[in-house]
PDB file of N, CA and C in Angstrom:
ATOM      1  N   UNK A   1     -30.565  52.297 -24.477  1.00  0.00           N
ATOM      2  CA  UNK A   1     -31.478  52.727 -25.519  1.00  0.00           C
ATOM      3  C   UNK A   1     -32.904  52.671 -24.966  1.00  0.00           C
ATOM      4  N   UNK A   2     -33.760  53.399 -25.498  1.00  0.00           N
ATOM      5  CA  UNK A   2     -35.144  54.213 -25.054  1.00  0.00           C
ATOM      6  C   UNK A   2     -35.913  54.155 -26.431  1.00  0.00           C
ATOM      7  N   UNK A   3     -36.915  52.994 -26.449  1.00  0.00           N
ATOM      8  CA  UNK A   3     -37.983  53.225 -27.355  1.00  0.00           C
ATOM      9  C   UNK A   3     -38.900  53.896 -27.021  1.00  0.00           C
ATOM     10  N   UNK A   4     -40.056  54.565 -27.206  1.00  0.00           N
ATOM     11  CA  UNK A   4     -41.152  55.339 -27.023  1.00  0.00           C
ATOM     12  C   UNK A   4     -41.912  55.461 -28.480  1.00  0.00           C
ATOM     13  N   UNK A   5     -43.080  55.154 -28.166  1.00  0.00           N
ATOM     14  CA  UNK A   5     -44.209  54.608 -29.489  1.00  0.00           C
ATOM     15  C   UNK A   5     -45.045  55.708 -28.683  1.00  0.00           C
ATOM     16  N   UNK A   6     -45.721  56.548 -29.543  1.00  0.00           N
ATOM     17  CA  UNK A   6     -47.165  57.549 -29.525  1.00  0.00           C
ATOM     18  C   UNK A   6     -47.886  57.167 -30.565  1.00  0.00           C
ATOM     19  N   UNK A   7     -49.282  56.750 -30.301  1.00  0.00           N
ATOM     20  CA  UNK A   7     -50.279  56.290 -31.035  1.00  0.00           C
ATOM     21  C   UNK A   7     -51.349  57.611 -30.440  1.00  0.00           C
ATOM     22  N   UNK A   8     -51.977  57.738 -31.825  1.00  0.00           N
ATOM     23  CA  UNK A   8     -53.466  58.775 -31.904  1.00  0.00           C
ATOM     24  C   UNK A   8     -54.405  59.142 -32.832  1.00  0.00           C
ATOM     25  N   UNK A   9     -54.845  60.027 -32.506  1.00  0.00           N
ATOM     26  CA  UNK A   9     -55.871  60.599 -33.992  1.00  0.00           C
ATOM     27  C   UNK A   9     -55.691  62.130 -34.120  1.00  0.00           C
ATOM     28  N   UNK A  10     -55.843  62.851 -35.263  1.00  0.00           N
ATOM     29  CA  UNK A  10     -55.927  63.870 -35.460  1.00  0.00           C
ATOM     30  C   UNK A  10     -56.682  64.027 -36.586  1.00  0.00           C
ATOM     31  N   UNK A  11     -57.143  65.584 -36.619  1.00  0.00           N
ATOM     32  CA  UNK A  11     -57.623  65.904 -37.457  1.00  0.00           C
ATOM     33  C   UNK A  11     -57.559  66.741 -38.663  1.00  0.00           C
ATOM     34  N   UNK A  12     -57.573  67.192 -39.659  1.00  0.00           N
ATOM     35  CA  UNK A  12     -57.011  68.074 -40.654  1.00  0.00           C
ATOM     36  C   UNK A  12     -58.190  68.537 -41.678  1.00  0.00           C
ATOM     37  N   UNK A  13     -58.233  69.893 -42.199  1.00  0.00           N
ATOM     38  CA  UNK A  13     -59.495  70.197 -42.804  1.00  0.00           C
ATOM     39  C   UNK A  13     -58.693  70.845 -44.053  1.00  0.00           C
ATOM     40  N   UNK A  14     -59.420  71.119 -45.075  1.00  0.00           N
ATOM     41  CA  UNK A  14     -59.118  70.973 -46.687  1.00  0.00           C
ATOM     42  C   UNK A  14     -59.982  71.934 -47.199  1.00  0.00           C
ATOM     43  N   UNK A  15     -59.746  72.534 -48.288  1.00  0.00           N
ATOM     44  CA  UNK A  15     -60.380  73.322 -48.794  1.00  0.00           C
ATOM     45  C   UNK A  15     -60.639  72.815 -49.951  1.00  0.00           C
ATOM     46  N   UNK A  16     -60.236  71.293 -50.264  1.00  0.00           N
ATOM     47  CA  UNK A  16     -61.125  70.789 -51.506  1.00  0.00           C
ATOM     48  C   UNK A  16     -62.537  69.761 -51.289  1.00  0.00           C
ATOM     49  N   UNK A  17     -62.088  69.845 -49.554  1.00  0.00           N
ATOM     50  CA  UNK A  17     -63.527  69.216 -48.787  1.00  0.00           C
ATOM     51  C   UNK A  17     -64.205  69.778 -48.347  1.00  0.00           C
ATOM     52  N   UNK A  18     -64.441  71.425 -48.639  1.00  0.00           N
ATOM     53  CA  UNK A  18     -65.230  72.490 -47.656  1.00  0.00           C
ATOM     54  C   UNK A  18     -64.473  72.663 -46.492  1.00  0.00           C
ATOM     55  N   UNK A  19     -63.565  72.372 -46.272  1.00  0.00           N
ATOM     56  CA  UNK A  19     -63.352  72.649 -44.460  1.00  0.00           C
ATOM     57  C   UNK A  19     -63.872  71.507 -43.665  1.00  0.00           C
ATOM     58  N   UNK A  20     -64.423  70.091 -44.398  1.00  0.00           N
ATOM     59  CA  UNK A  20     -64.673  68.823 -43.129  1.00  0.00           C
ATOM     60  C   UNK A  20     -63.724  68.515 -42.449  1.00  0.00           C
ATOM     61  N   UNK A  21     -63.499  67.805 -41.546  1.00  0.00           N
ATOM     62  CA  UNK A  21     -62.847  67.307 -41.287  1.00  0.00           C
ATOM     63  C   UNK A  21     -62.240  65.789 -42.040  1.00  0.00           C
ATOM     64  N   UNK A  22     -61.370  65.824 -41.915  1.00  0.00           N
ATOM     65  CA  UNK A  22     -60.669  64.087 -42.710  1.00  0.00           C
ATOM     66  C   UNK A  22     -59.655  63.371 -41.192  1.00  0.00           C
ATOM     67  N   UNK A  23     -60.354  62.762 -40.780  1.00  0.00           N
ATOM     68  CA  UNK A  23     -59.737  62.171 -39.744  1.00  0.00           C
ATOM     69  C   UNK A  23     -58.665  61.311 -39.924  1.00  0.00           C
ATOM     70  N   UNK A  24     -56.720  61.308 -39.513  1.00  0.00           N
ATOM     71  CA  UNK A  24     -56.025  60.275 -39.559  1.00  0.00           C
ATOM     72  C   UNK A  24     -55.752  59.668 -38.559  1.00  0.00           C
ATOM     73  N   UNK A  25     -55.528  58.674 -38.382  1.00  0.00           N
ATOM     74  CA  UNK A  25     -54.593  57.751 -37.238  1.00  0.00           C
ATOM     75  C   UNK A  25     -52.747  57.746 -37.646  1.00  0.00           C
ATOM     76  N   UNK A  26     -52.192  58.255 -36.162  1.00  0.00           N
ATOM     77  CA  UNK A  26     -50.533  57.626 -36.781  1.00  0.00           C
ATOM     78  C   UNK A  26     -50.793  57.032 -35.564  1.00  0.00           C
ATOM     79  N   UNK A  27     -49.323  56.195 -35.463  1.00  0.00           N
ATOM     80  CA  UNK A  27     -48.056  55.747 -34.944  1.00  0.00           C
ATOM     81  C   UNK A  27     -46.528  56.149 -35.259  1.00  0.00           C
ATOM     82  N   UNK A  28     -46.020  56.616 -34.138  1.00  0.00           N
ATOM     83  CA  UNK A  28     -44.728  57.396 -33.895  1.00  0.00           C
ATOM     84  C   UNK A  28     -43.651  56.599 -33.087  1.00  0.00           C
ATOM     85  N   UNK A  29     -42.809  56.001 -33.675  1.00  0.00           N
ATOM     86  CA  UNK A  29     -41.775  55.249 -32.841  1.00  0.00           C
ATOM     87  C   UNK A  29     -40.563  56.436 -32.993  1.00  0.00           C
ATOM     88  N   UNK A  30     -40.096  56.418 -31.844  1.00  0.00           N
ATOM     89  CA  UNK A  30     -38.563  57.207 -31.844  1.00  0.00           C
ATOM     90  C   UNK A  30     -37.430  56.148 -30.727  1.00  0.00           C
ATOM     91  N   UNK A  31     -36.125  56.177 -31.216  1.00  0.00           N
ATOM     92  CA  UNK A  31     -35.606  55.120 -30.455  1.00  0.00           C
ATOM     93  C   UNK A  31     -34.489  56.523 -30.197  1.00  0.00           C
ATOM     94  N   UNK A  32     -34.253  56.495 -28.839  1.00  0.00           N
ATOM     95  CA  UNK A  32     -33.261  57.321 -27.934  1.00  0.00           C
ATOM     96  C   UNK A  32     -31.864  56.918 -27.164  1.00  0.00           C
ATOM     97  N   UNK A  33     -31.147  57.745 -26.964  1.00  0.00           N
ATOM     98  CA  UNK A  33     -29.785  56.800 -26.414  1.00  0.00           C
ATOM     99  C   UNK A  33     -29.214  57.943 -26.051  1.00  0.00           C
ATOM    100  N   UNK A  34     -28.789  58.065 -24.619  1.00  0.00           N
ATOM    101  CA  UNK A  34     -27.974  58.830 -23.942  1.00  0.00           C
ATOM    102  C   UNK A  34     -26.847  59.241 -24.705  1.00  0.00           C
ATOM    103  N   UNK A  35     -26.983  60.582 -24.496  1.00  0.00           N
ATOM    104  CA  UNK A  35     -25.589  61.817 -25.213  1.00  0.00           C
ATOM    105  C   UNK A  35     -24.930  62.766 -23.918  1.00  0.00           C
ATOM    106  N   UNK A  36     -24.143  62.635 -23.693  1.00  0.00           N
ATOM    107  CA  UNK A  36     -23.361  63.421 -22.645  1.00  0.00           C
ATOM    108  C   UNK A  36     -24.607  63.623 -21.424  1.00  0.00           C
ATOM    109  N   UNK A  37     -25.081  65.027 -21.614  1.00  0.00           N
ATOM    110  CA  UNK A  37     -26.036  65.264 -20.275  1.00  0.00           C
ATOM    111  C   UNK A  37     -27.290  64.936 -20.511  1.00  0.00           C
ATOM    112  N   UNK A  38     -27.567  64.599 -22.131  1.00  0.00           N
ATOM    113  CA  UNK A  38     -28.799  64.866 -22.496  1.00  0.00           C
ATOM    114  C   UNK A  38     -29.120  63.021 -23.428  1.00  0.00           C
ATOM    115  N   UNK A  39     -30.374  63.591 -24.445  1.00  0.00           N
ATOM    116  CA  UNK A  39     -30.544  62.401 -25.622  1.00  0.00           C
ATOM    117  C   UNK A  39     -30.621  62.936 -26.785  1.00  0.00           C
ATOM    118  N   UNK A  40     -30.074  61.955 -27.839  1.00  0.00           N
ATOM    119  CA  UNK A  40     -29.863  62.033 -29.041  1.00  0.00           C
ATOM    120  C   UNK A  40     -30.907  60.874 -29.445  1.00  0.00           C
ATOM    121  N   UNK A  41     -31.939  61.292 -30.576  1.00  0.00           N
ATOM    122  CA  UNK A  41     -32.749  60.488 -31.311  1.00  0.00           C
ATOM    123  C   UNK A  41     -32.080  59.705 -32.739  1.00  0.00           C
ATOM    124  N   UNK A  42     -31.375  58.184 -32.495  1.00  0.00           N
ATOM    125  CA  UNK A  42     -30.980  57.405 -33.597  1.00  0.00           C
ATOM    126  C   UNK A  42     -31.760  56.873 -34.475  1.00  0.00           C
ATOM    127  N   UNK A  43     -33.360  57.134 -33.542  1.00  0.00           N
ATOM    128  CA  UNK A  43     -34.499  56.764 -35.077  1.00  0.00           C
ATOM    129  C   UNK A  43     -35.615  56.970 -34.909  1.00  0.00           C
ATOM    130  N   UNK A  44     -36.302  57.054 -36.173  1.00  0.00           N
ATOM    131  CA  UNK A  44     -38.030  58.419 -36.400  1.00  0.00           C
ATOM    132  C   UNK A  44     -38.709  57.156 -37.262  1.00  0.00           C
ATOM    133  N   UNK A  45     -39.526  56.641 -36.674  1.00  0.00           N
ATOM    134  CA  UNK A  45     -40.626  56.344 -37.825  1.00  0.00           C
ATOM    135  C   UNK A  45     -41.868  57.119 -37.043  1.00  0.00           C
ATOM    136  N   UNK A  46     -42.796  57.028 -38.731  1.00  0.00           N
ATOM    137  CA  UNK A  46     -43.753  57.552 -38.395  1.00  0.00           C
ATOM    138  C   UNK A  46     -45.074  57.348 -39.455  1.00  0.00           C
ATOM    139  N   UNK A  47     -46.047  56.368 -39.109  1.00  0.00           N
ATOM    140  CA  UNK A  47     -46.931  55.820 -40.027  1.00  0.00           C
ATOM    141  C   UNK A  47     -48.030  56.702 -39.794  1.00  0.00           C
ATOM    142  N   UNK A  48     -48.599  57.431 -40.859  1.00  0.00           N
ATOM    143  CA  UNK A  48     -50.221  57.480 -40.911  1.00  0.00           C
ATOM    144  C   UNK A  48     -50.765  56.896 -42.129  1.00  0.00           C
ATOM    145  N   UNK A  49     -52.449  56.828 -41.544  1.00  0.00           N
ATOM    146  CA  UNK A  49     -53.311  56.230 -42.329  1.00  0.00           C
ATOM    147  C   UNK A  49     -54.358  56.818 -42.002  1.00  0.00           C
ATOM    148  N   UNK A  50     -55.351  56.745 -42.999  1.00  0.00           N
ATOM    149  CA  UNK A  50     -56.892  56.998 -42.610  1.00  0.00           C
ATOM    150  C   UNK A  50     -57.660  56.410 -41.760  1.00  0.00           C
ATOM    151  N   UNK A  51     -58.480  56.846 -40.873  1.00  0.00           N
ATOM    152  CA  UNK A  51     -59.182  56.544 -39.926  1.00  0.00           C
ATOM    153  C   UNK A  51     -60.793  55.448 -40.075  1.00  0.00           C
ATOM    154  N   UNK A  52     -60.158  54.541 -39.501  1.00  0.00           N
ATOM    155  CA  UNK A  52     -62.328  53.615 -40.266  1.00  0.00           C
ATOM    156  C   UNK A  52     -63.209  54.614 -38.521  1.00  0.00           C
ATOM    157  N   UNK A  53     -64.701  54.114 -39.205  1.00  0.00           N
ATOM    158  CA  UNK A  53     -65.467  54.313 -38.842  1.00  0.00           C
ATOM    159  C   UNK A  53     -65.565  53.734 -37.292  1.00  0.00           C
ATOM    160  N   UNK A  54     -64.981  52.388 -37.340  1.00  0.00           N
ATOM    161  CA  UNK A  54     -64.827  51.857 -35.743  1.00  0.00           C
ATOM    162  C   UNK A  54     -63.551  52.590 -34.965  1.00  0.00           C
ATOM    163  N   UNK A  55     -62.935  53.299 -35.940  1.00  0.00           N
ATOM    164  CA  UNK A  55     -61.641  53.595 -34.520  1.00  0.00           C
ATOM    165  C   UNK A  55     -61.872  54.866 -34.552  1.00  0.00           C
ATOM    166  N   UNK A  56     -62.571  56.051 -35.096  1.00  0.00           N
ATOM    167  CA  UNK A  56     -62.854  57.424 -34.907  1.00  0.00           C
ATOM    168  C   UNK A  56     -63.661  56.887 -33.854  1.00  0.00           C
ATOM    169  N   UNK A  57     -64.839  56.121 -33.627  1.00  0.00           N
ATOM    170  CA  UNK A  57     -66.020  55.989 -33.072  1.00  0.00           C
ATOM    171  C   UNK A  57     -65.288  55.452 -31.262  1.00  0.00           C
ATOM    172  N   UNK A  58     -64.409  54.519 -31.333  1.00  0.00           N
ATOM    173  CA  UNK A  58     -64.025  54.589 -30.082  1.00  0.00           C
ATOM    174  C   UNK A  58     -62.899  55.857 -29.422  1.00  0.00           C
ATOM    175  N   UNK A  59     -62.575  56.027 -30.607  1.00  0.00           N
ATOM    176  CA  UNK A  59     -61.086  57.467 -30.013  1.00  0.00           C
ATOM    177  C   UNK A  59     -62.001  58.861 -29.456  1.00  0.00           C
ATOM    178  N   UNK A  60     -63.625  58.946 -30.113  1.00  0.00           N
ATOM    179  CA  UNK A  60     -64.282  59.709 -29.776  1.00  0.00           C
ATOM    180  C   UNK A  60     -65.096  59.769 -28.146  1.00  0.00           C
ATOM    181  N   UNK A  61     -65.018  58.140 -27.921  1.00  0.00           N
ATOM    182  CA  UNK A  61     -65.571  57.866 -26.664  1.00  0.00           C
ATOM    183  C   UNK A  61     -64.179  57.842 -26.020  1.00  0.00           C
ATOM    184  N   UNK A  62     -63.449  57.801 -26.244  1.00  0.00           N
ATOM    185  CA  UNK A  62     -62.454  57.899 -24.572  1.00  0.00           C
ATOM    186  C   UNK A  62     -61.802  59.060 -24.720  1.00  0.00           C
ATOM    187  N   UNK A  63     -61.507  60.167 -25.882  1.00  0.00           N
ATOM    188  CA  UNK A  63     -61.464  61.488 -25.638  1.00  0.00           C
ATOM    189  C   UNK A  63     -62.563  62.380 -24.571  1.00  0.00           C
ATOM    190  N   UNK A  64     -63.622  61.808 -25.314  1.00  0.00           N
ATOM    191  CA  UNK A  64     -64.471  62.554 -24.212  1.00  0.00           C
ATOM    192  C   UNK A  64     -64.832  62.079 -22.857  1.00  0.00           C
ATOM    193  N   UNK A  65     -64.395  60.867 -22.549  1.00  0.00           N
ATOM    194  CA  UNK A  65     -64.384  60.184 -21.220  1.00  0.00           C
ATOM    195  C   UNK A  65     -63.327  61.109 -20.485  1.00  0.00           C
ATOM    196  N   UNK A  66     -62.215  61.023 -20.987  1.00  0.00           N
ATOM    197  CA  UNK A  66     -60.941  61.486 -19.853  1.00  0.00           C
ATOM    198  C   UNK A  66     -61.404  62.874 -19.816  1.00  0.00           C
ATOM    199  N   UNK A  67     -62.083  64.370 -21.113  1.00  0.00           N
ATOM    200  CA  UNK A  67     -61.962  65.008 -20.974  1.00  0.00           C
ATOM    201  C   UNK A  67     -63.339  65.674 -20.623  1.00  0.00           C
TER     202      UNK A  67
END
């Protein structure tokens, strides 16, 4: 078995906010397990939440660092 966790930010815009942006944070766990040649996924979580002001503010500095 094969856990794999993806943590990030994204963004999503609204037309009852003008088109701002509303910034979320997830976390994505999927747990994996060998199927014949390939993998079969035995489990999906997947948390979001709204973004504070300190974790847009650092996700903004190391997006633009790497990129």
């Amino acid at each position: 078995m094969v856990q794999i966790v993806l943590n990030g930010v994204f963004a999503e815009d609204f037309k009852e906010t003008n088109n701002r942006h509303i910034y979320r944070s997830f976390c994505r766990t999927f747990c994996i397990v060998p199927v014949g040649g390939g993998w079969s996924i035995i489990n999906d979580m997947c948390f979001i939440t709204t973004v504070t002001d300190e974790l847009l503010l650092v996700s903004e500095f190391v997006f633009c660092f790497i990129f």
